[in-house]
C-alpha atoms as a PDB file:
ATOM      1  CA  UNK A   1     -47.720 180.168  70.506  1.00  0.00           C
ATOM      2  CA  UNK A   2     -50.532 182.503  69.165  1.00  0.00           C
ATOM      3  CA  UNK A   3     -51.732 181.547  65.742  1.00  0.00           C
ATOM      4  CA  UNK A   4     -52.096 183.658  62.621  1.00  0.00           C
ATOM      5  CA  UNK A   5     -54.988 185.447  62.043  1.00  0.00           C
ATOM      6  CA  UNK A   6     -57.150 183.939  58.756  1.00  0.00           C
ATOM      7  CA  UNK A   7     -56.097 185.345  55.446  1.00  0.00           C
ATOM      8  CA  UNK A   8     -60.076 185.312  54.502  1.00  0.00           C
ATOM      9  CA  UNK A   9     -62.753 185.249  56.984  1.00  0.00           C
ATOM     10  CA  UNK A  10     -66.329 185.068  56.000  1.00  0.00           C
ATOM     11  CA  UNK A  11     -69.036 184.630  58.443  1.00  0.00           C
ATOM     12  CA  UNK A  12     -72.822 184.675  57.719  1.00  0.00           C
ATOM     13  CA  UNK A  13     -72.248 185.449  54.374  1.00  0.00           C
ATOM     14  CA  UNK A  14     -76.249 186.000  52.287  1.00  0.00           C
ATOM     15  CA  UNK A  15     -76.807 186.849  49.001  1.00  0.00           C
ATOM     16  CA  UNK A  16     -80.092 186.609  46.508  1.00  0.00           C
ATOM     17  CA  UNK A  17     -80.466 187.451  43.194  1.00  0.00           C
ATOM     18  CA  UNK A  18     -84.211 189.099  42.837  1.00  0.00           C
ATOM     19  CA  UNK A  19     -86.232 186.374  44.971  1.00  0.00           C
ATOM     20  CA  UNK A  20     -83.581 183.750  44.151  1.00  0.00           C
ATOM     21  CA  UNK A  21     -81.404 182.797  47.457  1.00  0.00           C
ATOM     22  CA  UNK A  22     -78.090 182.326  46.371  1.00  0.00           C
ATOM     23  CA  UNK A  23     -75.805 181.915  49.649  1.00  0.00           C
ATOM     24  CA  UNK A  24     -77.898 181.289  52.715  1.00  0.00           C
ATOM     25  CA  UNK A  25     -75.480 181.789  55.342  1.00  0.00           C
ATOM     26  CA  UNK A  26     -72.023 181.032  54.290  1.00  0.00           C
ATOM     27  CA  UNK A  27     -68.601 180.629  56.878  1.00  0.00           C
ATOM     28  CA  UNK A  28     -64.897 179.434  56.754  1.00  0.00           C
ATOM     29  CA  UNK A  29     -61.517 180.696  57.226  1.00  0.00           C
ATOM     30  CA  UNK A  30     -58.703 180.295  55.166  1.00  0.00           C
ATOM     31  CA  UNK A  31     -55.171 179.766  56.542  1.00  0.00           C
ATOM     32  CA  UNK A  32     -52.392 182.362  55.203  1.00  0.00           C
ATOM     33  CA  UNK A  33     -50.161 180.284  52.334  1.00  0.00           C
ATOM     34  CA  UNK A  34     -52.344 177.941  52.083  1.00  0.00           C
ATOM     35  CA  UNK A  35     -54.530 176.595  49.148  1.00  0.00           C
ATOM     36  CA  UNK A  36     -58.538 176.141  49.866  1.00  0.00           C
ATOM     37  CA  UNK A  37     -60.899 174.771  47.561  1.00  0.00           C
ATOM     38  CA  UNK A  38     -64.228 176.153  47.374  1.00  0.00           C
ATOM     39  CA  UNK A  39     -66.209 173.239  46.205  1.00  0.00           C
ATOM     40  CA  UNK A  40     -69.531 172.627  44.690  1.00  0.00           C
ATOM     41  CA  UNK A  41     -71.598 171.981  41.295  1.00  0.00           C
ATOM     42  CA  UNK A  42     -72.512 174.910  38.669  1.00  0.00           C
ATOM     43  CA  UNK A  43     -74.500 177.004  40.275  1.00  0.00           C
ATOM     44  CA  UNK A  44     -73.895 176.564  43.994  1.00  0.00           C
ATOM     45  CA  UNK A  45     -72.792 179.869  44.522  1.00  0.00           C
ATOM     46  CA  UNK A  46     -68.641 179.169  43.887  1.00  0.00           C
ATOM     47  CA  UNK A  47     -67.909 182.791  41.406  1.00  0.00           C
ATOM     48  CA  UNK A  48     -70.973 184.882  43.574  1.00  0.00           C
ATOM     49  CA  UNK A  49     -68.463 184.232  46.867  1.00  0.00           C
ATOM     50  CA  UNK A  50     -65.573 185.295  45.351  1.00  0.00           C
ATOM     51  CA  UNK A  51     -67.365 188.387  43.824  1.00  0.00           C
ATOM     52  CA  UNK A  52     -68.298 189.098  47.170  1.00  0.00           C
ATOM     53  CA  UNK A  53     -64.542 188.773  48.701  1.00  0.00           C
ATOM     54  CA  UNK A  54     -62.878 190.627  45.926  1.00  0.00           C
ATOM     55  CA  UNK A  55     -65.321 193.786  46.373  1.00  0.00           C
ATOM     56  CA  UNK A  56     -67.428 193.189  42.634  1.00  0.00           C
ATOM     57  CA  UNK A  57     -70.610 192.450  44.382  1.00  0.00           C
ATOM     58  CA  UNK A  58     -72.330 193.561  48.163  1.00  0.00           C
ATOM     59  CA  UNK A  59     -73.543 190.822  50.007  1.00  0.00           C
ATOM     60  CA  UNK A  60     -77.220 191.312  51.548  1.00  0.00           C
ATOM     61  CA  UNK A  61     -76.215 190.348  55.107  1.00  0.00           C
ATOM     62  CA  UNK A  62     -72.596 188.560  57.045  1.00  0.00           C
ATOM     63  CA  UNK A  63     -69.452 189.718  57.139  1.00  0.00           C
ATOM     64  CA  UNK A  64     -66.054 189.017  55.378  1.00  0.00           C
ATOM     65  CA  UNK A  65     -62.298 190.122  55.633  1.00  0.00           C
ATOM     66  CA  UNK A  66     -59.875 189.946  53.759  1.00  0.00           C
ATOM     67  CA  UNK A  67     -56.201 190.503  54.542  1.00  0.00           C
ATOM     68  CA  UNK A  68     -57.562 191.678  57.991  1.00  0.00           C
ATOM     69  CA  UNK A  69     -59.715 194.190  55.921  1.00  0.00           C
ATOM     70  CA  UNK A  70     -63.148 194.277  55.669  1.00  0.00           C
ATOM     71  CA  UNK A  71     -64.682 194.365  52.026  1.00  0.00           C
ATOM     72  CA  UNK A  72     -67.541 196.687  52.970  1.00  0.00           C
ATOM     73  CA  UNK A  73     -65.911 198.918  54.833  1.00  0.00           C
ATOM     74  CA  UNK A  74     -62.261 199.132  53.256  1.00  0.00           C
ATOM     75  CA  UNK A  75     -63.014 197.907  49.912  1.00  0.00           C
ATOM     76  CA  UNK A  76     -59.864 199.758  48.441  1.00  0.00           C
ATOM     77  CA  UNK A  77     -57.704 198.001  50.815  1.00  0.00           C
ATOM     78  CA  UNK A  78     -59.276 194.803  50.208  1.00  0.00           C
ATOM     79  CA  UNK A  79     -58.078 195.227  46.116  1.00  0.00           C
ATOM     80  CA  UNK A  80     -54.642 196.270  47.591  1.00  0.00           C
ATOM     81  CA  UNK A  81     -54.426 192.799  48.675  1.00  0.00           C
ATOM     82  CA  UNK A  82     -55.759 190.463  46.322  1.00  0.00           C
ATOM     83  CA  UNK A  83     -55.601 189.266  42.826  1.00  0.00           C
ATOM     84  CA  UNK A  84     -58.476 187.457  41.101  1.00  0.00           C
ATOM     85  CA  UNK A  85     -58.382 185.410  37.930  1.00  0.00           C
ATOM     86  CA  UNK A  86     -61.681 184.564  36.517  1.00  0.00           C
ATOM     87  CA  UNK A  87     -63.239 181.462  34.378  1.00  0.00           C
ATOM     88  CA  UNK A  88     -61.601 182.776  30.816  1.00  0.00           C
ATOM     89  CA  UNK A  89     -57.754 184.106  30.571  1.00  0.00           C
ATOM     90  CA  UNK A  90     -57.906 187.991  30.693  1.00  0.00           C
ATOM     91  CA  UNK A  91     -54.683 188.242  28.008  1.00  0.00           C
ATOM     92  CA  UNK A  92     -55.048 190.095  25.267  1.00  0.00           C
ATOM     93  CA  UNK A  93     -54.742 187.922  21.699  1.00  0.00           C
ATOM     94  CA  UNK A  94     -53.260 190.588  19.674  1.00  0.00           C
ATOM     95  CA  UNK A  95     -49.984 191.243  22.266  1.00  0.00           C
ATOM     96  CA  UNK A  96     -47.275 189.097  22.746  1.00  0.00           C
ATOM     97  CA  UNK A  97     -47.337 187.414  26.258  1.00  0.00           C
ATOM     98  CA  UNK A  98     -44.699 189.851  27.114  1.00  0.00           C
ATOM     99  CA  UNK A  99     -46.608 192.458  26.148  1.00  0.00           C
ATOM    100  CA  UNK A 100     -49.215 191.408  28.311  1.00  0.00           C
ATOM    101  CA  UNK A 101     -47.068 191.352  31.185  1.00  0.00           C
ATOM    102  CA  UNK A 102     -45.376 194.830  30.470  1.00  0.00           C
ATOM    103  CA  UNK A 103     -49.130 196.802  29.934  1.00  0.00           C
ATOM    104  CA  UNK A 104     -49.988 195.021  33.267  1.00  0.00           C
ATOM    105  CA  UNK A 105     -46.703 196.074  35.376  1.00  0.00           C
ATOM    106  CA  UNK A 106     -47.875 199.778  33.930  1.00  0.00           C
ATOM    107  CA  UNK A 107     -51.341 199.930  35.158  1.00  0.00           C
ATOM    108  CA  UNK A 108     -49.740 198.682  38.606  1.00  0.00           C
ATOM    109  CA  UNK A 109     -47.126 201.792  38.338  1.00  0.00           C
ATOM    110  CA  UNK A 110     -44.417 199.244  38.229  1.00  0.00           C
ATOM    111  CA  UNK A 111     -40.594 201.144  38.497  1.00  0.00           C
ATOM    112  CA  UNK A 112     -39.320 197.941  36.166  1.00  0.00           C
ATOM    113  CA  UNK A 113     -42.243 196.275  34.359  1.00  0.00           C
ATOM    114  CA  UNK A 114     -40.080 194.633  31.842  1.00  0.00           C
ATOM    115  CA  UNK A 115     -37.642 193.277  33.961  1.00  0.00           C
ATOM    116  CA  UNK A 116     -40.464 191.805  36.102  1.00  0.00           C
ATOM    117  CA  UNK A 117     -42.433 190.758  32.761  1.00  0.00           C
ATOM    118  CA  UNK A 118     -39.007 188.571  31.737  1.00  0.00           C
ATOM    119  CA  UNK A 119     -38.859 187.333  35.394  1.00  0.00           C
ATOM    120  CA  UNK A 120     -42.923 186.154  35.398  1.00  0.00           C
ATOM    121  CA  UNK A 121     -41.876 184.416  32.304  1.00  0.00           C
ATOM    122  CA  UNK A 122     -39.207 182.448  33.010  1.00  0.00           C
ATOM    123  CA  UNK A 123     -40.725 181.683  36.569  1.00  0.00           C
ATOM    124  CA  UNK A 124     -43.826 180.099  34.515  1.00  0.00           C
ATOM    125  CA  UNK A 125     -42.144 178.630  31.890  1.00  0.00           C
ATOM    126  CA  UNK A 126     -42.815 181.071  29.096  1.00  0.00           C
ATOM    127  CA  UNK A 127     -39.527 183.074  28.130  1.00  0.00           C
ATOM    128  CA  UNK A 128     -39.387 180.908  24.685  1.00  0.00           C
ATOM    129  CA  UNK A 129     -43.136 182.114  23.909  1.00  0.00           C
ATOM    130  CA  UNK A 130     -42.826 185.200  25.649  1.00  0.00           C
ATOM    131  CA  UNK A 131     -42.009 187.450  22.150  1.00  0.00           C
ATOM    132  CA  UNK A 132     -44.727 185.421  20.506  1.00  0.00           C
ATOM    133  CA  UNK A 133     -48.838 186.869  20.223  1.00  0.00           C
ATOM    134  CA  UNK A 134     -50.653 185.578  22.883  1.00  0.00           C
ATOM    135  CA  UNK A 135     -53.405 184.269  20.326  1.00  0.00           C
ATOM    136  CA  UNK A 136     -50.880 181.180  19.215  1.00  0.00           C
ATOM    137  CA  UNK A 137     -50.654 179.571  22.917  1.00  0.00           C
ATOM    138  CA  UNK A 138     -52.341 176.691  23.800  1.00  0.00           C
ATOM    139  CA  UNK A 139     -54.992 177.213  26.691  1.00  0.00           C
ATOM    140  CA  UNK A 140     -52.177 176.049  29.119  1.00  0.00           C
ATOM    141  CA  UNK A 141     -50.193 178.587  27.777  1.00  0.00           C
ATOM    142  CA  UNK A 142     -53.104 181.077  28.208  1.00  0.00           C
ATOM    143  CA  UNK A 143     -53.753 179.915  31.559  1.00  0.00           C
ATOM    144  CA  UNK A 144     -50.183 180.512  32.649  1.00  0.00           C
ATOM    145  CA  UNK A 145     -49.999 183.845  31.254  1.00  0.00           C
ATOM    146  CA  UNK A 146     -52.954 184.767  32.974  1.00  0.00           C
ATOM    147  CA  UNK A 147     -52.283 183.706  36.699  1.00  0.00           C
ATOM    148  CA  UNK A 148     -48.978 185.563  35.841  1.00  0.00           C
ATOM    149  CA  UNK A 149     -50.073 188.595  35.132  1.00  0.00           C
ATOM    150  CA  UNK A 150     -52.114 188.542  38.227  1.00  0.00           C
ATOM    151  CA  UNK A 151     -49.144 187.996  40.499  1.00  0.00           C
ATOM    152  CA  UNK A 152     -47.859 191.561  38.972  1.00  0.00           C
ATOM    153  CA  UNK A 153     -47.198 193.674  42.255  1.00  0.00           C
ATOM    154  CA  UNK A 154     -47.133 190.754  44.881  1.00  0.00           C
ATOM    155  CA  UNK A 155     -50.062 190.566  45.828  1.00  0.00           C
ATOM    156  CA  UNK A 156     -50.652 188.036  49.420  1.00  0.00           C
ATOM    157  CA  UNK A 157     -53.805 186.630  48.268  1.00  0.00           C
ATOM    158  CA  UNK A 158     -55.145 185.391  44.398  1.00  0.00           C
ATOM    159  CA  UNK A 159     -58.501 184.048  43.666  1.00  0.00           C
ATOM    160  CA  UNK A 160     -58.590 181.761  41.337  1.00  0.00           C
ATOM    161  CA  UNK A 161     -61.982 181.049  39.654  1.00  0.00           C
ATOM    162  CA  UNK A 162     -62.436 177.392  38.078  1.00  0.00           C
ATOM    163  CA  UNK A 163     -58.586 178.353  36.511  1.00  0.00           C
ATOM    164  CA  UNK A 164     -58.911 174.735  34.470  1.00  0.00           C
ATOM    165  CA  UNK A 165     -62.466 174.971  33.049  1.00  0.00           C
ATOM    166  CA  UNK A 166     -62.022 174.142  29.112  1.00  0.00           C
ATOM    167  CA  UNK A 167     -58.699 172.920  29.917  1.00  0.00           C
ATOM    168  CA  UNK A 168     -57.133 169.713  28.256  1.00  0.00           C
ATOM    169  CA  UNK A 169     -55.305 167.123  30.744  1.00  0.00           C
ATOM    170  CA  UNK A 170     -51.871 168.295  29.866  1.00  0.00           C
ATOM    171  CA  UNK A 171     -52.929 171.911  30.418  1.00  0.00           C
ATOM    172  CA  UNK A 172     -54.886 171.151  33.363  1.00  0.00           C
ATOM    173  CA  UNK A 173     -51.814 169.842  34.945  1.00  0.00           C
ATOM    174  CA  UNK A 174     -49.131 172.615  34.082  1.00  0.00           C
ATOM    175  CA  UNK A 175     -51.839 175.024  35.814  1.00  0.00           C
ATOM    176  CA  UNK A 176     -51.833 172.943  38.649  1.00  0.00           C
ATOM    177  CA  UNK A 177     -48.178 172.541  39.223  1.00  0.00           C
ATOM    178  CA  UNK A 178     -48.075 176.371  39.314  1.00  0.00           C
ATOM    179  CA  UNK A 179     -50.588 176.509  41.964  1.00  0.00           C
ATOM    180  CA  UNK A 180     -48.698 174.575  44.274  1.00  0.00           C
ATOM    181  CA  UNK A 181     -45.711 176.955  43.843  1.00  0.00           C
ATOM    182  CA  UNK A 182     -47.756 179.547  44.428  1.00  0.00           C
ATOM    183  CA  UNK A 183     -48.494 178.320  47.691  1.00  0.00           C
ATOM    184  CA  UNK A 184     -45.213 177.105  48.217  1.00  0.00           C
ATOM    185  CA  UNK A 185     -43.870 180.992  47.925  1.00  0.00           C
ATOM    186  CA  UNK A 186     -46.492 181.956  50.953  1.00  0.00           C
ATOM    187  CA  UNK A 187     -49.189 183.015  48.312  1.00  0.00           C
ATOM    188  CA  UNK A 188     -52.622 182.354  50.226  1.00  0.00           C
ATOM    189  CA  UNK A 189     -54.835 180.938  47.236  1.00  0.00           C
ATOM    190  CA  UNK A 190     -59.193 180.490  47.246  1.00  0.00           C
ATOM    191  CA  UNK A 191     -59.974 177.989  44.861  1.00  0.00           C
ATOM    192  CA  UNK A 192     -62.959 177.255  43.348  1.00  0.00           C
ATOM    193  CA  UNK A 193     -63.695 174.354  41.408  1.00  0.00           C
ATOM    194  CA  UNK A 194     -66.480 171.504  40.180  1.00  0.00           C
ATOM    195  CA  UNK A 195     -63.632 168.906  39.784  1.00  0.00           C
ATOM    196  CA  UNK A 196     -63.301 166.657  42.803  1.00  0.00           C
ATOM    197  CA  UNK A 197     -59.693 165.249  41.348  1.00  0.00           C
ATOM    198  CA  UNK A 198     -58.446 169.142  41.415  1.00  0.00           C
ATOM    199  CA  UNK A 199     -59.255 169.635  44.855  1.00  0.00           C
ATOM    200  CA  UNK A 200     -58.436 166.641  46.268  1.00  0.00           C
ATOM    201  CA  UNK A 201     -54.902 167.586  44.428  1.00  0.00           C
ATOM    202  CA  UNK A 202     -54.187 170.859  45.605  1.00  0.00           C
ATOM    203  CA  UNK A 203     -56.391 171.723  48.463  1.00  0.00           C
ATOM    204  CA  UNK A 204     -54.919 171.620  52.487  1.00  0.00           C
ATOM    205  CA  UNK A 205     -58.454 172.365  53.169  1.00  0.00           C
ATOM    206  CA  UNK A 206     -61.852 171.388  51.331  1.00  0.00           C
ATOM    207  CA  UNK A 207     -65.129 172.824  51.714  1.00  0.00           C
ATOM    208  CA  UNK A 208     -68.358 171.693  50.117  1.00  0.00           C
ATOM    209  CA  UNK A 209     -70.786 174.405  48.751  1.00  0.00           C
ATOM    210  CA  UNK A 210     -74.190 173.356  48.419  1.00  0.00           C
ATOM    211  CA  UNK A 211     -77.669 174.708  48.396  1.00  0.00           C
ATOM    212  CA  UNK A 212     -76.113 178.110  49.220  1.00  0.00           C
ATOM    213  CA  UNK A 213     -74.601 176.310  52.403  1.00  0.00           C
ATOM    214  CA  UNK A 214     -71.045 174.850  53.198  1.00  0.00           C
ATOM    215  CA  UNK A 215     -72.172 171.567  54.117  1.00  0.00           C
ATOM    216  CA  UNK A 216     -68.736 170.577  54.910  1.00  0.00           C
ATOM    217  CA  UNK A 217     -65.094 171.356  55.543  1.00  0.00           C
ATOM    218  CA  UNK A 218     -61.682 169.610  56.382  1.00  0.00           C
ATOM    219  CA  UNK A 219     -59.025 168.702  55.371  1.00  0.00           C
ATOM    220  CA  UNK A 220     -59.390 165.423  52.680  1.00  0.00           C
ATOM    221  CA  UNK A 221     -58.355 163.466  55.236  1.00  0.00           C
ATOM    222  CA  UNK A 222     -61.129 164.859  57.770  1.00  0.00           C
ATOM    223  CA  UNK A 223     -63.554 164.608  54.733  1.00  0.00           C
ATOM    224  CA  UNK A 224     -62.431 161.028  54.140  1.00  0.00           C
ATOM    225  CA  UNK A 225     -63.332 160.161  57.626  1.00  0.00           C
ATOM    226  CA  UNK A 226     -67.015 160.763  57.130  1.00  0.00           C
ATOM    227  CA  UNK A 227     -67.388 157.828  55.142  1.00  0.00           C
ATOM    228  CA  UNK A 228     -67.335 154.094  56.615  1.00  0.00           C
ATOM    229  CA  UNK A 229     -64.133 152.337  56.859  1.00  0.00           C
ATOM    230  CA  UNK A 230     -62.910 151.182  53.771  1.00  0.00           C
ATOM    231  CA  UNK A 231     -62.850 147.142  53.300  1.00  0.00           C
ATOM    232  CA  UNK A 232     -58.899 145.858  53.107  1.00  0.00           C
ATOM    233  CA  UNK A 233     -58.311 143.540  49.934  1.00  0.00           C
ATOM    234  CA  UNK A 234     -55.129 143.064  48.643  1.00  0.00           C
ATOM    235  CA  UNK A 235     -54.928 143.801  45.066  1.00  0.00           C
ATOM    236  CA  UNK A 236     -52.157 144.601  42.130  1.00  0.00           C
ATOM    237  CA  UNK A 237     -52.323 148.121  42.588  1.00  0.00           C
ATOM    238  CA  UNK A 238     -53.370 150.034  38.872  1.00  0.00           C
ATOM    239  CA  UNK A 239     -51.878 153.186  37.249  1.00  0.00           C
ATOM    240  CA  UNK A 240     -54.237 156.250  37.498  1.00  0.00           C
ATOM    241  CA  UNK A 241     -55.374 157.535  34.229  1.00  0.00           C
ATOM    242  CA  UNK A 242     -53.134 160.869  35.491  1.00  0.00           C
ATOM    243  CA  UNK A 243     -50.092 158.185  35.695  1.00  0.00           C
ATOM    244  CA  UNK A 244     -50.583 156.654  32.551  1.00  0.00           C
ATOM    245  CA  UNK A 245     -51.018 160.258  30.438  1.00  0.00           C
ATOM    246  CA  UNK A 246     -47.838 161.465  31.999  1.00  0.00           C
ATOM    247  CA  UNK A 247     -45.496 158.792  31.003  1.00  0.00           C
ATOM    248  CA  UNK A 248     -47.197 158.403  27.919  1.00  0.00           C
ATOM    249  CA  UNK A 249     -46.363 162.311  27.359  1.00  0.00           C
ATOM    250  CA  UNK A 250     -43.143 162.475  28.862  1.00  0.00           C
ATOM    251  CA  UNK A 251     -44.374 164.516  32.221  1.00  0.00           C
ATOM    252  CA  UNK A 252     -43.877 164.767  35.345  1.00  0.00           C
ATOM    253  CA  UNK A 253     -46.407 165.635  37.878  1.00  0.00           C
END
């Protein structure tokens, strides 16, 4: 049986800022529908990667696809494809979140932006808050909104960069859950985060960005095979602190 081609390829990938090496030589493929985490401290080169992929920023040598497209070459293809999602919520304060939706679904030449706008919603939990300004949600809320609006015209691929940074638990965890639909719908998603817990959550594959290198990349189990085995004790097993602040909220993961 043949297998599919990646949904991202990047091979070689350099970039420097001024005399500054950034990404020294940068490869992996990601799997379409599947969720990989881009790994690595602040810094290592996470958001100058997918600036590269989504067509913001020319690399200075290696190649990348996306889609099957390549971003030098067929840049405007490339943004056919994808849908990126930065540090900070791109919603607008002032508009309701259905407004957000509906100015969104007309910039994409939508035929029925409000009836997708009331279907993004409900699909992300936000049809009680969708008549309400955007600048009264929570940064959940915000989040949600956000990676909503960028699924506005189906698009097979979304970059999502460090999507819980200034996040609280609770918020941190509604975004999550939403990622792993995502995925679960056939959405390929690139992930980028400095929180080991988030990727070891949602990720089918891992892959370590350091030094402007990928110094590794797996799947967690893979990655958990490069340390010694782990001595067997028996012990009362402990809530996580992720257990514990669900049932103590009333959540389910």
């Amino acid at each position: 049986m043949a297998t599919a081609s990646p949904a991202i390829r990047v091979d070689g990938l350099r970039k420097s800022y001024k005399e500054l090496p950034v990404l020294k030589g940068v490869d992996f493929e990601v799997a379409p529908g599947s969720i990989f985490a881009l790994l690595g401290s602040n810094g290592a080169g996470k958001t100058t990667v997918v600036r590269i992929l989504s067509t913001l920023l020319k690399p200075d040598g290696g190649t990348a696809s996306v889609n099957g497209f390549d971003v030098g070459s067929e840049p405007l293809r490339v943004r056919e494809s994808i849908s990126l999602t930065g540090q900070f919520a791109a919603v607008d304060d002032i508009l309701t979140g259905r407004e957000n939706l509906v100015m969104v679904g007309r910039l994409r030449r939508l035929g029925n932006p409000r009836e997708t706008a009331d279907e993004l919603l409900d699909r992300f939990g936000l049809a009680d808050a969708g008549g309400r300004r955007v600048g009264t949600y929570s940064g959940g809320m915000r989040r949600r909104l956000d990676i909503a609006m960028s699924l506005i015209g189906d698009p097979p691929i979304i970059f999502l960069d460090e999507p819980t940074t200034g996040l609280d638990p609770e918020g941190r965890i509604e975004v999550w859950n939403e990622i792993q639909k995502l995925a679960g719908d056939g959405t390929t998603v690139l992930l980028t985060t400095q929180y080991l817990e988030e990727a070891e959550k949602l990720a089918d594959r891992i892959a370590i960005l350091h030094e402007g290198t990928i110094i590794v990349s797996g799947t967690l189990a893979e990655l958990r095979k490069l340390l010694p085995p782990a001595k067997v004790e028996y012990v009362e097993r402990q809530p996580t602190l992720e257990e514990v602040f669900l049932s103590v909220v009333g959540k389910q993961a």
